[in-house]
N, C-alpha and C. Protein backbone atom coordinates (compact mmCIF):
# COMPACT_ATOMS: atom_id res chain seq x y z
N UNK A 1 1.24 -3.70 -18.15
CA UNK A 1 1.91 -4.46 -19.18
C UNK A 1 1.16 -4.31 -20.50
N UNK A 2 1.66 -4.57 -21.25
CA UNK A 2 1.50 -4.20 -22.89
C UNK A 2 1.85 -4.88 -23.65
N UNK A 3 1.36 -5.78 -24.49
CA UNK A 3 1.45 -6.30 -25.73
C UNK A 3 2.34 -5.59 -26.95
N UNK A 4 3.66 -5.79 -27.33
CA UNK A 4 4.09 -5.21 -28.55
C UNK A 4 3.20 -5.73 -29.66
N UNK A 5 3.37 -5.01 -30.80
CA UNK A 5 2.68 -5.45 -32.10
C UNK A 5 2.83 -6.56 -32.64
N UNK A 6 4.25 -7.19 -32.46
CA UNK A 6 4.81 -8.40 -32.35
C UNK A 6 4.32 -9.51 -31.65
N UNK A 7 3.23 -9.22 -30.68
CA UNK A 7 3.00 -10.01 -29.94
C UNK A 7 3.63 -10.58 -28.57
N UNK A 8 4.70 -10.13 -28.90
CA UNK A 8 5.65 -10.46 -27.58
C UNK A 8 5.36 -9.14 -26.42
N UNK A 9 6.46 -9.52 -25.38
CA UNK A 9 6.30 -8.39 -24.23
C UNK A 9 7.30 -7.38 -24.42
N UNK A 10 7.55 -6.33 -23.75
CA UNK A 10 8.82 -5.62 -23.90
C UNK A 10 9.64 -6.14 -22.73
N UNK A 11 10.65 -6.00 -23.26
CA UNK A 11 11.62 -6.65 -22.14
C UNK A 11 11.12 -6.02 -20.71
N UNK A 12 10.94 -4.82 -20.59
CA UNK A 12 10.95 -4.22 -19.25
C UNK A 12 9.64 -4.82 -18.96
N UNK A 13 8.51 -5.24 -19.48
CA UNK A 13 7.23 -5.47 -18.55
C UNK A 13 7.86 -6.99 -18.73
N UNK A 14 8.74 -7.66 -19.11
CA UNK A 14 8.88 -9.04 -18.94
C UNK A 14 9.35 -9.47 -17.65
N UNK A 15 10.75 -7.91 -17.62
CA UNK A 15 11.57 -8.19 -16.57
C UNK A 15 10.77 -7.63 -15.19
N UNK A 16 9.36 -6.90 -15.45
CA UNK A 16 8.81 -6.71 -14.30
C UNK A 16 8.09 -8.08 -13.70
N UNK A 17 6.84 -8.61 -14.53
CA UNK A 17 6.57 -9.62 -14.34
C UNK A 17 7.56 -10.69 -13.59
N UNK A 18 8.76 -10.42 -13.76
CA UNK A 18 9.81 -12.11 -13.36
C UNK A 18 9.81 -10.72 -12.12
N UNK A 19 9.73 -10.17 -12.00
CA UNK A 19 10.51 -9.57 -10.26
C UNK A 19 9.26 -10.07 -9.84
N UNK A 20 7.60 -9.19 -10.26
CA UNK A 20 6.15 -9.49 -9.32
C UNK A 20 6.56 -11.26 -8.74
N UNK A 21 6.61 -11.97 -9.77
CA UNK A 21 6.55 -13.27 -9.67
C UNK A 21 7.09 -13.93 -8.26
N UNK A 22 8.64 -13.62 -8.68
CA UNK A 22 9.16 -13.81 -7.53
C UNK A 22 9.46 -13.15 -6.04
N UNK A 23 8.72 -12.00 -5.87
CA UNK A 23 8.17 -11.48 -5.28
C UNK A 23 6.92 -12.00 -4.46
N UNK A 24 6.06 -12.62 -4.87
CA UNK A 24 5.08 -13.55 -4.62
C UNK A 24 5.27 -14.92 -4.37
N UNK A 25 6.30 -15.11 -4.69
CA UNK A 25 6.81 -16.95 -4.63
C UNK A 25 8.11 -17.02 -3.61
N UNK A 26 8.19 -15.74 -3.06
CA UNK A 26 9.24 -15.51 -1.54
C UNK A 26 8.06 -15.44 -0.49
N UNK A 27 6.60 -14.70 -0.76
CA UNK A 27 6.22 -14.48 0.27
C UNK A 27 4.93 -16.11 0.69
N UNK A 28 4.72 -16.54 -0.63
CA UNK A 28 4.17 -17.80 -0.12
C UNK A 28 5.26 -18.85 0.13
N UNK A 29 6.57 -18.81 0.47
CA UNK A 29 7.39 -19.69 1.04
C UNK A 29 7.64 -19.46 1.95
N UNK A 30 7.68 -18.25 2.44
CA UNK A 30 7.88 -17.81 3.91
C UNK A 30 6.12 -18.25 4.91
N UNK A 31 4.83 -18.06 3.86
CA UNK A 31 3.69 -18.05 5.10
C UNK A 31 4.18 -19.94 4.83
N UNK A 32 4.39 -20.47 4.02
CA UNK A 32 4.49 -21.92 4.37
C UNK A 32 5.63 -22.55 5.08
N UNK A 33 6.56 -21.63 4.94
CA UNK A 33 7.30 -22.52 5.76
C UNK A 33 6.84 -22.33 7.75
N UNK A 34 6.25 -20.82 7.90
CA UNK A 34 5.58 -20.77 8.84
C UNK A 34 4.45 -21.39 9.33
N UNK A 35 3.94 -21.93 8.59
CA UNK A 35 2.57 -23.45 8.77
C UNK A 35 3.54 -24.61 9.30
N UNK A 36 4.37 -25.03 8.11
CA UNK A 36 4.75 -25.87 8.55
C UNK A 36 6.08 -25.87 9.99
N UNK A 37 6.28 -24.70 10.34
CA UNK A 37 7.19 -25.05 11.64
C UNK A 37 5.92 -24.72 12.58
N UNK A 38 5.05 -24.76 12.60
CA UNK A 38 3.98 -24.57 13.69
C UNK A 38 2.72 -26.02 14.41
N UNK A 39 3.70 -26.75 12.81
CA UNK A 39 2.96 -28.19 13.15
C UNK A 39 4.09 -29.22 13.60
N UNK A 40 4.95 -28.93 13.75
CA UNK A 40 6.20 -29.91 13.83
C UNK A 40 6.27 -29.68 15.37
N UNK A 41 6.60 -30.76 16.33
CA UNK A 41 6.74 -30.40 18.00
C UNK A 41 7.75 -29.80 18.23
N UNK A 42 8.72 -29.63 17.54
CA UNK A 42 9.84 -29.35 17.94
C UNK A 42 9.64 -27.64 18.09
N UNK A 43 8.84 -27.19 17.22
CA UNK A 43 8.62 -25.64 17.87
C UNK A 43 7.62 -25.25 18.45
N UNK A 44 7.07 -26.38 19.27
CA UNK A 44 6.07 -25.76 20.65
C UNK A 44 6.73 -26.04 21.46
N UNK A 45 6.10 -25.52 22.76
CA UNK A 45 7.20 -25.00 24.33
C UNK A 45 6.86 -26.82 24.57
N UNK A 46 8.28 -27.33 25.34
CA UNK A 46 7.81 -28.67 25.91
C UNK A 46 7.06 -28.73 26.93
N UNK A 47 6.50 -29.74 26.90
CA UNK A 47 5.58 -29.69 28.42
C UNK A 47 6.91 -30.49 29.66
N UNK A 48 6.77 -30.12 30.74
CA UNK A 48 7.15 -30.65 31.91
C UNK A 48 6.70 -30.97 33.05
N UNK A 49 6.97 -32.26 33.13
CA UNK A 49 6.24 -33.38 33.99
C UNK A 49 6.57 -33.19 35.12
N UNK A 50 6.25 -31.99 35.91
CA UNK A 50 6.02 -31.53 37.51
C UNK A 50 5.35 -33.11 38.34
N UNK A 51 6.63 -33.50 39.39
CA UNK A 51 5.89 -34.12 40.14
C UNK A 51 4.98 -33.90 41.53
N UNK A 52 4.15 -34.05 42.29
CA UNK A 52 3.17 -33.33 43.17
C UNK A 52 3.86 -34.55 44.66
């Protein structure tokens, strides 16, 4: 990315930046939503109460 003289970005490293971005903000929603279904009971195996 590159600074125009203007100070601003060029559109194309702007419009890259917004893809990296969200590119990165899909893959930390996916490792979190995987934390969080790993703490919830509903997605561990149930236990069953074998009687002897």
């Amino acid at each position: 990315m590159e600074w125009e003289a203007n100070g601003e970005m060029s559109a194309q490293d702007t419009w890259d930046l917004v893809k990296r971005l969200a590119e990165i903000e899909e893959q930390e929603k996916a490792s979190n939503l995987l934390h969080l279904s790993s703490k919830h009971s509903h997605s561990k195996p149930k236990k069953t109460n074998i009687k002897k």
